[in-house]
N, C-alpha and C. Protein backbone atom coordinates (compact mmCIF):
# COMPACT_ATOMS: atom_id res chain seq x y z
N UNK A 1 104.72 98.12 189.95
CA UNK A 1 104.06 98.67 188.80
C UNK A 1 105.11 99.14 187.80
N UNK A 2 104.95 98.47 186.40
CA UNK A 2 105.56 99.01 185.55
C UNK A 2 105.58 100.26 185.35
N UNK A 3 105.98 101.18 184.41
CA UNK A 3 105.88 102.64 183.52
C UNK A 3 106.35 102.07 182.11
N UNK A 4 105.22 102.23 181.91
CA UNK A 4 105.71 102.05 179.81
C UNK A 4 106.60 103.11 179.32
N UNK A 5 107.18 102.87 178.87
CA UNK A 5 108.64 103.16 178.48
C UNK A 5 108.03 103.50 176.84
N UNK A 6 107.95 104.61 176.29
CA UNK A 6 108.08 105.03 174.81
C UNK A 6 109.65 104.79 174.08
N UNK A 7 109.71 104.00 173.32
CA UNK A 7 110.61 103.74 172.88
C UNK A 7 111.00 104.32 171.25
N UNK A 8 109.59 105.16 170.99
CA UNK A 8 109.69 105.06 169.69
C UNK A 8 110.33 106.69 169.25
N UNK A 9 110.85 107.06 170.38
CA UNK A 9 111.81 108.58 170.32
C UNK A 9 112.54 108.42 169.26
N UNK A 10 112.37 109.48 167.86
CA UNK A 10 113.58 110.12 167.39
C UNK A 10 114.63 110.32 167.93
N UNK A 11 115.75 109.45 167.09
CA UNK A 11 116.96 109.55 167.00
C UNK A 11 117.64 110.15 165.61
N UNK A 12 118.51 110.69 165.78
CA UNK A 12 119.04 110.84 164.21
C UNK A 12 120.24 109.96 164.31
N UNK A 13 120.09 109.24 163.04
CA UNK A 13 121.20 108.66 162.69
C UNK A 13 121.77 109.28 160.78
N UNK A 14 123.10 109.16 161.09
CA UNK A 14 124.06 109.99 159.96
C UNK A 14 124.28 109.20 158.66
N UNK A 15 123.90 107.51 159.10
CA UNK A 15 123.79 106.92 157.71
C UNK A 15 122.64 105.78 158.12
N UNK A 16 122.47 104.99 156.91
CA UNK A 16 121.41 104.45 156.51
C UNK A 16 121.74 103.11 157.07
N UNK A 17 120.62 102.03 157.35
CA UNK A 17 120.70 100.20 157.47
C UNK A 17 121.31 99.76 155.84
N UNK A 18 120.49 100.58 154.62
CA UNK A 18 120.97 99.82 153.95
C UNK A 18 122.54 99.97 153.38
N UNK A 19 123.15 101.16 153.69
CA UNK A 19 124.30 101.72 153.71
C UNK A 19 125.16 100.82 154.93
N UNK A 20 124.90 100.36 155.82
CA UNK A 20 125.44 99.39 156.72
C UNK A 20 126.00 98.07 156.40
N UNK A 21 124.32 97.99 156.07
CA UNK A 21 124.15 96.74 155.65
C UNK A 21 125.55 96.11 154.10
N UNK A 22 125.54 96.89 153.15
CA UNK A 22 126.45 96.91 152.03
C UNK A 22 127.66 97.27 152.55
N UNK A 23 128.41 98.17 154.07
CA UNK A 23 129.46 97.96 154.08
C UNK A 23 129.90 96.36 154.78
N UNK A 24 128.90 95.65 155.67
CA UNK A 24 129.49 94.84 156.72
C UNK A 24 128.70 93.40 155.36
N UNK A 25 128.69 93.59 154.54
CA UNK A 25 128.18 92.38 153.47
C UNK A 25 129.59 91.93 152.72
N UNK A 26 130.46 92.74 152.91
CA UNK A 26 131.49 92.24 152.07
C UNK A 26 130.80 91.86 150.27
N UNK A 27 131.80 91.11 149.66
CA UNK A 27 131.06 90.44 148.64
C UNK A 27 130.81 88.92 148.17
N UNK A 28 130.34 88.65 149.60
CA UNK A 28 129.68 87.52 149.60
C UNK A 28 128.43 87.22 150.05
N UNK A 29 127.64 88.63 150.07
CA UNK A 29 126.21 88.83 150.10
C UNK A 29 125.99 89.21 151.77
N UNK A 30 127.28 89.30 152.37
CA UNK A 30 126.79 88.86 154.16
C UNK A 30 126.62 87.42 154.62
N UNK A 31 127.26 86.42 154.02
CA UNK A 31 126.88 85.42 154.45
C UNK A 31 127.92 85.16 155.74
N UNK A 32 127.93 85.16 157.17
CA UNK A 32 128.82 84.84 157.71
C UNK A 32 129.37 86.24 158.11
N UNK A 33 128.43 87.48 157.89
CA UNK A 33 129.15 88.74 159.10
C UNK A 33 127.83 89.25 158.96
N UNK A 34 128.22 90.54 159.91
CA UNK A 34 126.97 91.12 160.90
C UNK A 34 125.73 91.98 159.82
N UNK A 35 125.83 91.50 158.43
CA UNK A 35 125.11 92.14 157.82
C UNK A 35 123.65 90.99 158.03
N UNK A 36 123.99 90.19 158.55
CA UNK A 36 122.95 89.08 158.66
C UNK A 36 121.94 89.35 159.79
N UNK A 37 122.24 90.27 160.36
CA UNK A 37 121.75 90.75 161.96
C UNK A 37 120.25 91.17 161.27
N UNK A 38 119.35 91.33 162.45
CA UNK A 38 118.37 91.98 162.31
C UNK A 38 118.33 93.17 161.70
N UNK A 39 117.03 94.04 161.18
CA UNK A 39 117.08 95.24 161.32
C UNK A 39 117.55 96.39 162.38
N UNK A 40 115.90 95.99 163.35
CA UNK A 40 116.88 96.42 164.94
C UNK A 40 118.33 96.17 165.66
N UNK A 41 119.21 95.71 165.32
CA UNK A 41 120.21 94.74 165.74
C UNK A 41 121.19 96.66 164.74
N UNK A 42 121.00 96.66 163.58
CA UNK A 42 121.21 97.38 163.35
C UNK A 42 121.13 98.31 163.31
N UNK A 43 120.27 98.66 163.51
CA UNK A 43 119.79 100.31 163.88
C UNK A 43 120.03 100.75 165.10
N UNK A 44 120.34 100.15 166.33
CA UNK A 44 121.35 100.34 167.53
C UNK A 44 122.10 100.65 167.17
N UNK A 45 123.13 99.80 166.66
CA UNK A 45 124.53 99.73 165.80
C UNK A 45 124.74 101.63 165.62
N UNK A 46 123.62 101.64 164.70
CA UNK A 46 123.93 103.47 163.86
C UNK A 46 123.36 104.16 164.64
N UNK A 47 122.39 104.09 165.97
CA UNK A 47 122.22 105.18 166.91
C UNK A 47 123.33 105.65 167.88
N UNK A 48 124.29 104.38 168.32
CA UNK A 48 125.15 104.01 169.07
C UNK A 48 126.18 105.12 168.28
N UNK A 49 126.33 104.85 166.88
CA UNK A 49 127.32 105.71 166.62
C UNK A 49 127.04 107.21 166.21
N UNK A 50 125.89 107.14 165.83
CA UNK A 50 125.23 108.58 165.83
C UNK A 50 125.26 109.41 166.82
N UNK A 51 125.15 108.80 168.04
CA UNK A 51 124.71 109.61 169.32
C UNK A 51 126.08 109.89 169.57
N UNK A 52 127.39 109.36 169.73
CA UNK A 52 128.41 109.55 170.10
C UNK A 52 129.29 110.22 169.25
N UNK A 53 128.53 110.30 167.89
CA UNK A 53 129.59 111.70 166.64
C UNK A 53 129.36 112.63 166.96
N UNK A 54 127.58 112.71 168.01
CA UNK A 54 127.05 114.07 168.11
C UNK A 54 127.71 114.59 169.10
N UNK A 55 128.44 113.74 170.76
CA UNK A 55 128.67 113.92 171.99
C UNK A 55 129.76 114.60 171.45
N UNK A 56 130.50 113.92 170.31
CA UNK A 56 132.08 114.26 170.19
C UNK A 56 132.23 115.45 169.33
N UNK A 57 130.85 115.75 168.70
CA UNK A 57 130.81 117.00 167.80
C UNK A 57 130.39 118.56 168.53
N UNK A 58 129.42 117.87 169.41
CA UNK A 58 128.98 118.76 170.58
C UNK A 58 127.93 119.42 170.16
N UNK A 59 127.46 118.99 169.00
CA UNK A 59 125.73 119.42 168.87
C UNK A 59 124.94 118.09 168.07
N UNK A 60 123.33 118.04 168.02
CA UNK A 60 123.19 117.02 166.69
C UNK A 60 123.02 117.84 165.41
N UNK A 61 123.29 117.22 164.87
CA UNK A 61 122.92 117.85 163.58
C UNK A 61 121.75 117.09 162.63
N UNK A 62 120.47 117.71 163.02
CA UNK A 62 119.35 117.18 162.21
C UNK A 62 119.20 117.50 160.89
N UNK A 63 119.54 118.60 160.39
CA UNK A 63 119.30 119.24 159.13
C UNK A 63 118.14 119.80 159.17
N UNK A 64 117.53 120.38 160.39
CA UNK A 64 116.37 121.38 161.10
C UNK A 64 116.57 122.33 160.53
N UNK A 65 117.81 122.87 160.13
CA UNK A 65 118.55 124.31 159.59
C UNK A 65 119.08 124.54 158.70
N UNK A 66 119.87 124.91 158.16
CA UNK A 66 120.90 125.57 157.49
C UNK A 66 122.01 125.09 158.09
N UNK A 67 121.96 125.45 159.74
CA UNK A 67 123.56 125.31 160.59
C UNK A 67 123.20 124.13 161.02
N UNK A 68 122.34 123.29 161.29
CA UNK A 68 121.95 121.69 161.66
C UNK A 68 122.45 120.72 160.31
N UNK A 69 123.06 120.92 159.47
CA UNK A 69 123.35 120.00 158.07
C UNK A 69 123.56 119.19 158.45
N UNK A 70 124.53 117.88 158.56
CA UNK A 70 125.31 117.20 159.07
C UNK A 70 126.41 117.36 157.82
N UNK A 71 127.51 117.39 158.47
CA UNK A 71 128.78 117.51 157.50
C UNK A 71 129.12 116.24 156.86
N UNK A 72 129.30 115.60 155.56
CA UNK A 72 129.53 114.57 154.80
C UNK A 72 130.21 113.72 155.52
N UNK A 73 131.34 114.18 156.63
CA UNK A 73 132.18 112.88 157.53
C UNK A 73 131.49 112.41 158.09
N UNK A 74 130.24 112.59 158.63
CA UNK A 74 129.55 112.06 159.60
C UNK A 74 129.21 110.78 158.89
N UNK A 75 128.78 110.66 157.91
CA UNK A 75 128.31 109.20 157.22
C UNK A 75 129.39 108.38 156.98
N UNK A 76 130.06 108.81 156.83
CA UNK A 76 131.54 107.74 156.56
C UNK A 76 132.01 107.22 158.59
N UNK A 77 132.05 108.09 158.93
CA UNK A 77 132.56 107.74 160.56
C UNK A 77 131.66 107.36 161.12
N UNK A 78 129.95 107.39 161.12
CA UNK A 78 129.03 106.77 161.71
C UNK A 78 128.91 105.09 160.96
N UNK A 79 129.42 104.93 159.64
CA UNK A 79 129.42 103.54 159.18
C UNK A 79 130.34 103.15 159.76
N UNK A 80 131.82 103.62 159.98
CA UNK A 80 132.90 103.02 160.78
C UNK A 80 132.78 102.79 162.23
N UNK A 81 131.90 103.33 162.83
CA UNK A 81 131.58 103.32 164.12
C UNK A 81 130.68 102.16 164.46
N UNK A 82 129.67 101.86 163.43
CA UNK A 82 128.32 101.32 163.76
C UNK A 82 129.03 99.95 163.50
N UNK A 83 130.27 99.75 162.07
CA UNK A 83 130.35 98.46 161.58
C UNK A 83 131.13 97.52 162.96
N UNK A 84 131.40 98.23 163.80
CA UNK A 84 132.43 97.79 165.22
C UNK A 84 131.46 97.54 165.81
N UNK A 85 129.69 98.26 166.29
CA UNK A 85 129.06 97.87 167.38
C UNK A 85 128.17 96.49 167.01
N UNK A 86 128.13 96.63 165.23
CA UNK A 86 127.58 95.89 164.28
C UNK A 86 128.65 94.16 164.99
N UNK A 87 129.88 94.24 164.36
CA UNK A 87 130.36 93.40 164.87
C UNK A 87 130.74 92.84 166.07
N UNK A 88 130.58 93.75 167.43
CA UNK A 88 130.27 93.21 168.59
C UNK A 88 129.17 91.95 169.07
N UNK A 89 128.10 92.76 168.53
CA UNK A 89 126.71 92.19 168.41
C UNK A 89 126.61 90.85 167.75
N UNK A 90 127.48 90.87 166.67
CA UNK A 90 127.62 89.22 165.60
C UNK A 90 128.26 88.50 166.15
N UNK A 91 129.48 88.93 167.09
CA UNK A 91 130.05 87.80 167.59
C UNK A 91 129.76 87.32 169.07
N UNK A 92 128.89 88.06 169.62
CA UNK A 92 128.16 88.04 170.86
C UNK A 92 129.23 88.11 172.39
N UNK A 93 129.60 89.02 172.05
CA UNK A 93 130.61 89.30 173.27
C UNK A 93 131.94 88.42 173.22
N UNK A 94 132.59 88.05 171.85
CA UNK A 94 133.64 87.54 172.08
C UNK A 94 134.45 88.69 171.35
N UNK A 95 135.81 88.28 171.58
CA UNK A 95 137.02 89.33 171.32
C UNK A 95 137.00 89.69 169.96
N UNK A 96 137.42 91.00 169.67
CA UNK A 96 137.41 91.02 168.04
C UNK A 96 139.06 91.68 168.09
N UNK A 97 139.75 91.00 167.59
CA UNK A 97 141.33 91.39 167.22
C UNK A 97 141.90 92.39 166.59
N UNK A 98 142.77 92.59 167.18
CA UNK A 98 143.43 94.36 167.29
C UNK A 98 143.38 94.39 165.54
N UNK A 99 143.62 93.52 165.19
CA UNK A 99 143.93 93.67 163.64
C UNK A 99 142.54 93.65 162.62
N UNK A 100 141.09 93.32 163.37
CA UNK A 100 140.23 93.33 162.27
C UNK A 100 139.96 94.60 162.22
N UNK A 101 139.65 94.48 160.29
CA UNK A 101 139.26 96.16 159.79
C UNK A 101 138.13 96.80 160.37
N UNK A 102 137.07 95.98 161.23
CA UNK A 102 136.14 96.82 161.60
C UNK A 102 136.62 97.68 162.95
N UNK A 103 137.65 97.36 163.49
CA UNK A 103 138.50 97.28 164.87
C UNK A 103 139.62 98.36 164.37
N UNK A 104 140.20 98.54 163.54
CA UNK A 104 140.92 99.65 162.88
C UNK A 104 140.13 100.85 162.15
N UNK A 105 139.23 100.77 162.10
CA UNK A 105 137.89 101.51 161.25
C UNK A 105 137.70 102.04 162.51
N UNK A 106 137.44 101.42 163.64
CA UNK A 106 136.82 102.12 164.90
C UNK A 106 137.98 103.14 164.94
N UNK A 107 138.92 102.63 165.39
CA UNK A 107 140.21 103.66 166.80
C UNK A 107 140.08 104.35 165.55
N UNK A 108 140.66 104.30 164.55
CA UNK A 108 140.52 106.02 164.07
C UNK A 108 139.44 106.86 163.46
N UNK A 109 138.43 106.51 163.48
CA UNK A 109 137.39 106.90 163.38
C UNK A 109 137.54 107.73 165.02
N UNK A 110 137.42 107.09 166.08
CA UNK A 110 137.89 107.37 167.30
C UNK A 110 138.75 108.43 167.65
N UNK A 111 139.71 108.01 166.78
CA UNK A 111 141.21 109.20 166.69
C UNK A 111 140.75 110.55 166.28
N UNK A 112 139.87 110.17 165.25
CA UNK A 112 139.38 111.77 164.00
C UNK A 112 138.58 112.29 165.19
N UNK A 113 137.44 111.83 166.07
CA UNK A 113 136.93 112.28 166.41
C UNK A 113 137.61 113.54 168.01
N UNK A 114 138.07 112.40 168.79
CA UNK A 114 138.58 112.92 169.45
C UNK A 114 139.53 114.28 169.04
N UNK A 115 140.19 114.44 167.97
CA UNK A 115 140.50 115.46 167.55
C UNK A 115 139.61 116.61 167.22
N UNK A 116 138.61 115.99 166.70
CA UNK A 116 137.27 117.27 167.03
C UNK A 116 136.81 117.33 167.87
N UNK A 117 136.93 116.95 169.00
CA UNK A 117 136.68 117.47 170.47
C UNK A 117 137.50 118.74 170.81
N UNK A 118 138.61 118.20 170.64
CA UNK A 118 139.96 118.71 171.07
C UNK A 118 140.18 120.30 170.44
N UNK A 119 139.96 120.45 169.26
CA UNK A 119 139.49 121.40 168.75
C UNK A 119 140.50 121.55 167.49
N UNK A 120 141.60 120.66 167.25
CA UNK A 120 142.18 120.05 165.98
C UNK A 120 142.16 119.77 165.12
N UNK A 121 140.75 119.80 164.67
CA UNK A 121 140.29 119.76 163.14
C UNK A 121 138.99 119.97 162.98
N UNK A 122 138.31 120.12 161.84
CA UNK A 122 137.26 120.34 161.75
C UNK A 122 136.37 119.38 160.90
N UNK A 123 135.30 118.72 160.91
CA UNK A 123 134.37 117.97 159.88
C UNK A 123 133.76 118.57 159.17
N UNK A 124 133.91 120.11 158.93
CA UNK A 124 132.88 120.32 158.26
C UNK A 124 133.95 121.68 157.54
N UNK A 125 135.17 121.54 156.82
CA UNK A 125 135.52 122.40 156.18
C UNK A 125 135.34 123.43 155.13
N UNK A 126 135.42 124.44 155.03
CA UNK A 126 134.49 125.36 153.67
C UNK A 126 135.02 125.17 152.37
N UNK A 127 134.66 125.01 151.32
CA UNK A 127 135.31 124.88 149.88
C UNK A 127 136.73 125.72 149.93
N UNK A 128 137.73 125.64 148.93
CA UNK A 128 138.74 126.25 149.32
C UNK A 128 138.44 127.70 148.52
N UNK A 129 139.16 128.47 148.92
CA UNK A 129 138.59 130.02 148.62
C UNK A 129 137.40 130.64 148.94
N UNK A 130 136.66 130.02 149.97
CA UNK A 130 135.60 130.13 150.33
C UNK A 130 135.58 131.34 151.66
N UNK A 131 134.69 132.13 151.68
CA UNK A 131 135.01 133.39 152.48
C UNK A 131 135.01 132.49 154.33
N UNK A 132 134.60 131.77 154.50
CA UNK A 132 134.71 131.37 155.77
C UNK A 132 135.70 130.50 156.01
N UNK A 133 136.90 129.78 154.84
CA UNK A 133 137.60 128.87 155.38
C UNK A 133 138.88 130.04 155.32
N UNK A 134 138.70 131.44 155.14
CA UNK A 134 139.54 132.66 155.68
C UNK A 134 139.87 132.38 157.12
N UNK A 135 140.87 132.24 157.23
CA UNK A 135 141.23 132.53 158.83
C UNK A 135 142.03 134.25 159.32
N UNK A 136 141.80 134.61 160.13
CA UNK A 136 142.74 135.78 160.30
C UNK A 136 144.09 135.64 161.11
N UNK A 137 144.87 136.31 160.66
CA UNK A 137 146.45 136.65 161.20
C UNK A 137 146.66 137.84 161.56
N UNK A 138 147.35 137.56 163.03
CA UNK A 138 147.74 139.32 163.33
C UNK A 138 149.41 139.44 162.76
N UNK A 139 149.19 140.10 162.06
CA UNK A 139 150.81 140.70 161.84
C UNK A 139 151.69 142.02 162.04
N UNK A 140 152.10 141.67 163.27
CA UNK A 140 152.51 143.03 164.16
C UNK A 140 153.85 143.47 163.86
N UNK A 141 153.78 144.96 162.86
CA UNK A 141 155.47 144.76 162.51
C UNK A 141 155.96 146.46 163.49
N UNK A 142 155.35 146.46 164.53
CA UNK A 142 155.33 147.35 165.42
C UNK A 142 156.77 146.78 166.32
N UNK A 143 157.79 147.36 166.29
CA UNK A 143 158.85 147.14 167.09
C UNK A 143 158.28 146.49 168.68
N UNK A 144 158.77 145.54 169.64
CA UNK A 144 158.31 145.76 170.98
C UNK A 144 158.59 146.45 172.05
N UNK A 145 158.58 147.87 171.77
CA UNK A 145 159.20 148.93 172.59
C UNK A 145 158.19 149.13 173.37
N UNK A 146 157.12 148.77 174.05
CA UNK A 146 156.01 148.70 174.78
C UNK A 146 155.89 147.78 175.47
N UNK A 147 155.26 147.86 176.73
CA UNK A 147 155.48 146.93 177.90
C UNK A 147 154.12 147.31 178.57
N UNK A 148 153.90 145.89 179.42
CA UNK A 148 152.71 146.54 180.33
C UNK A 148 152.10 147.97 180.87
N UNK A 149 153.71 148.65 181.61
CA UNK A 149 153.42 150.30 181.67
C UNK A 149 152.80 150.59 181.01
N UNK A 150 152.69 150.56 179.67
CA UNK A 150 152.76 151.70 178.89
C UNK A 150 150.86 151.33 178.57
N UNK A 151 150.52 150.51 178.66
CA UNK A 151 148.71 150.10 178.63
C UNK A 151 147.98 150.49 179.42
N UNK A 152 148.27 151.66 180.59
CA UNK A 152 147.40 152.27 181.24
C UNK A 152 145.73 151.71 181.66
N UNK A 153 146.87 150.47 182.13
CA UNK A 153 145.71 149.53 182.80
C UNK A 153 146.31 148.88 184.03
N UNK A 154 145.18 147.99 184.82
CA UNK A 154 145.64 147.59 185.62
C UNK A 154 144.22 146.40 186.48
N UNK A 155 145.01 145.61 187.24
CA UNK A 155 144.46 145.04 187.83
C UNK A 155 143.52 145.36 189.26
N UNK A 156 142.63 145.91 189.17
CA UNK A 156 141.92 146.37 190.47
C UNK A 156 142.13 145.35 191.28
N UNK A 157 142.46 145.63 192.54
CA UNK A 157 142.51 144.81 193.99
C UNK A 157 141.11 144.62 194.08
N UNK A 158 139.89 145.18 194.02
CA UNK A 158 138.71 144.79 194.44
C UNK A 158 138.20 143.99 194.38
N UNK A 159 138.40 143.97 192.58
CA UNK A 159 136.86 143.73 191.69
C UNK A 159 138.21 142.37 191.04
N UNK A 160 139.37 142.22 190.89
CA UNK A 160 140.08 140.90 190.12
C UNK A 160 139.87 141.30 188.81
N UNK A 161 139.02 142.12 188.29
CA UNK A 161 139.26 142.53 186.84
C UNK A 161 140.27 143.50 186.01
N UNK A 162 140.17 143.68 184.85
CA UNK A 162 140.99 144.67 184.35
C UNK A 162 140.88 145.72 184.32
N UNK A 163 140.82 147.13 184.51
CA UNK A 163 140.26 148.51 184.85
C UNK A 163 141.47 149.34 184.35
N UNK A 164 140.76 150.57 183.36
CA UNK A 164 142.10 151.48 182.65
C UNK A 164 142.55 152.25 184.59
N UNK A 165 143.33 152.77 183.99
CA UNK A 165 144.43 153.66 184.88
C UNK A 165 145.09 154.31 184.21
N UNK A 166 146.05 155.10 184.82
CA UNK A 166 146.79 156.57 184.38
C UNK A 166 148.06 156.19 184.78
N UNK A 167 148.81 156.88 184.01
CA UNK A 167 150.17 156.70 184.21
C UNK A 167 150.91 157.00 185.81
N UNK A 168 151.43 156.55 186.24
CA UNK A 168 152.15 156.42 187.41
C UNK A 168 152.57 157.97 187.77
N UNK A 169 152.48 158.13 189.10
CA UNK A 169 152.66 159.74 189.52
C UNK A 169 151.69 160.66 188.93
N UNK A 170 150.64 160.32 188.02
CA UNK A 170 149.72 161.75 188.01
C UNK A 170 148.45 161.26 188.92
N UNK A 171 147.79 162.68 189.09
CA UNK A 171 146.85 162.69 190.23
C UNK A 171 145.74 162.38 189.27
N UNK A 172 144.15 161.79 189.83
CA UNK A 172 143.17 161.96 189.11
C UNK A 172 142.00 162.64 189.49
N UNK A 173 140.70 162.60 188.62
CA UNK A 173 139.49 163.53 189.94
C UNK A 173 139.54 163.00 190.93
N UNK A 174 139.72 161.47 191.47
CA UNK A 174 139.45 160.91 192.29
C UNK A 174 140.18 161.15 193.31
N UNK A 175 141.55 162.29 193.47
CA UNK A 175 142.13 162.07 194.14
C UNK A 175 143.22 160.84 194.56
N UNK A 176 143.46 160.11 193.90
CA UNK A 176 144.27 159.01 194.32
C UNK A 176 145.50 159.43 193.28
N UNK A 177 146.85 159.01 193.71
CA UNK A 177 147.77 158.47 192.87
C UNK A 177 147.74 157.44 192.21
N UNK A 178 147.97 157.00 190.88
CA UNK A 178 147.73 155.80 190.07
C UNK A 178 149.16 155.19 190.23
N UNK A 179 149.41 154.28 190.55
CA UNK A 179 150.44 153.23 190.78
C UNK A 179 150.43 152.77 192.61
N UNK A 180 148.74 152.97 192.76
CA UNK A 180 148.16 152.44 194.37
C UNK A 180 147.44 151.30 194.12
N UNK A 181 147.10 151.03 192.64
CA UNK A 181 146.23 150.18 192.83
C UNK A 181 147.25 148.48 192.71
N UNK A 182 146.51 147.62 191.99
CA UNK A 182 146.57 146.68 191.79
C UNK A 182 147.89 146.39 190.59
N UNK A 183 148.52 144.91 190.55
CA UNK A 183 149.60 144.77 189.58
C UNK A 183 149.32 145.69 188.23
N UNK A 184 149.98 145.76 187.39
CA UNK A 184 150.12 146.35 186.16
C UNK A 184 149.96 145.44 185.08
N UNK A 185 149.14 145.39 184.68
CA UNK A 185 148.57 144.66 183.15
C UNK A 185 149.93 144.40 182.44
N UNK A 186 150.36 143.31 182.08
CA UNK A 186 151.70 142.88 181.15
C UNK A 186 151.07 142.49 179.82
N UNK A 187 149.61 142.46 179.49
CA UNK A 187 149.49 142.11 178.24
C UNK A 187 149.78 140.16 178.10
């Protein structure tokens, strides 16, 4: 017994068939590359690369929200992505050479992305002077005459966490000497 399979699930994709379609047409209308493909033929193509900007972005971005937008790279790297699965599909499982542009369009499209995994860049940068593309800096012009000692902390033997403490040789309510417990916090 079969199970019918719904196929007609929302996907988001980051750019358009006819946006595809006009990059893999060259200007010779598509005669002779993958702009000749089906509709469906294409619209794999841009789910294929949609779904995998999202894996590599680590959320989708529907534009459900405010914070769901999709950031403007996404349409440029989902056409570079799709025009490679686009051209897989046209040539039907034969080799496509290190040197074609849809094949150089991929790996770094590939490259950019993986760097936003990595946590190396960002796709979605804030205008410049913009209160969020502020980053903060600590600038410590505090001599380093301070050392772990001196942080009246320490590593509890129990618990593996960090727990304040008292300086070495004084007593506490608890009765214990402090420099019984666990290593000394180095910061």
């Amino acid at each position: 017994m079969t199970v019918p399979v719904d196929v007609t699930v929302p996907t988001v994709q980051y750019a358009s068939v006819a946006d595809l379609v006009s990059v893999l047409g060259g200007t010779d209308s598509g005669v002779g590359t993958p702009a000749q493909l089906s509709q469906v033929q294409l619209t794999l193509a841009l789910q294929a690369a949609s779904s995998r900007i999202s894996i590599y972005y680590g959320s989708i971005q529907d534009g459900s929200s405010a914070a769901a937008v999709p950031p403007l790279a996404f349409h440029d790297l989902c056409l570079d992505l799709a025009a490679f699965w686009a051209w897989k599909t046209y040539l039907k499982g034969k080799a496509i050479p290190p040197d074609h542009p849809a094949f150089i369009a991929y790996k770094d499209a590939t490259a950019l992305l993986n760097d936003v995994r990595d946590g190396k860049l960002r796709l979605d940068p804030a205008a410049g002077g913009g209160v969020t593309s502020e980053t903060g800096i600590v600038i410590n012009r505090i001599p380093p005459i301070f050392d772990g000692n001196d942080s009246n902390t320490r590593v509890d033997q129990m618990s593996g966490y960090l727990t304040a403490d008292r300086p070495y040789g004084m007593w506490g309510p608890d009765l214990q000497d402090a420099g019984l417990g666990g290593a000394v916090y180095q910061g």
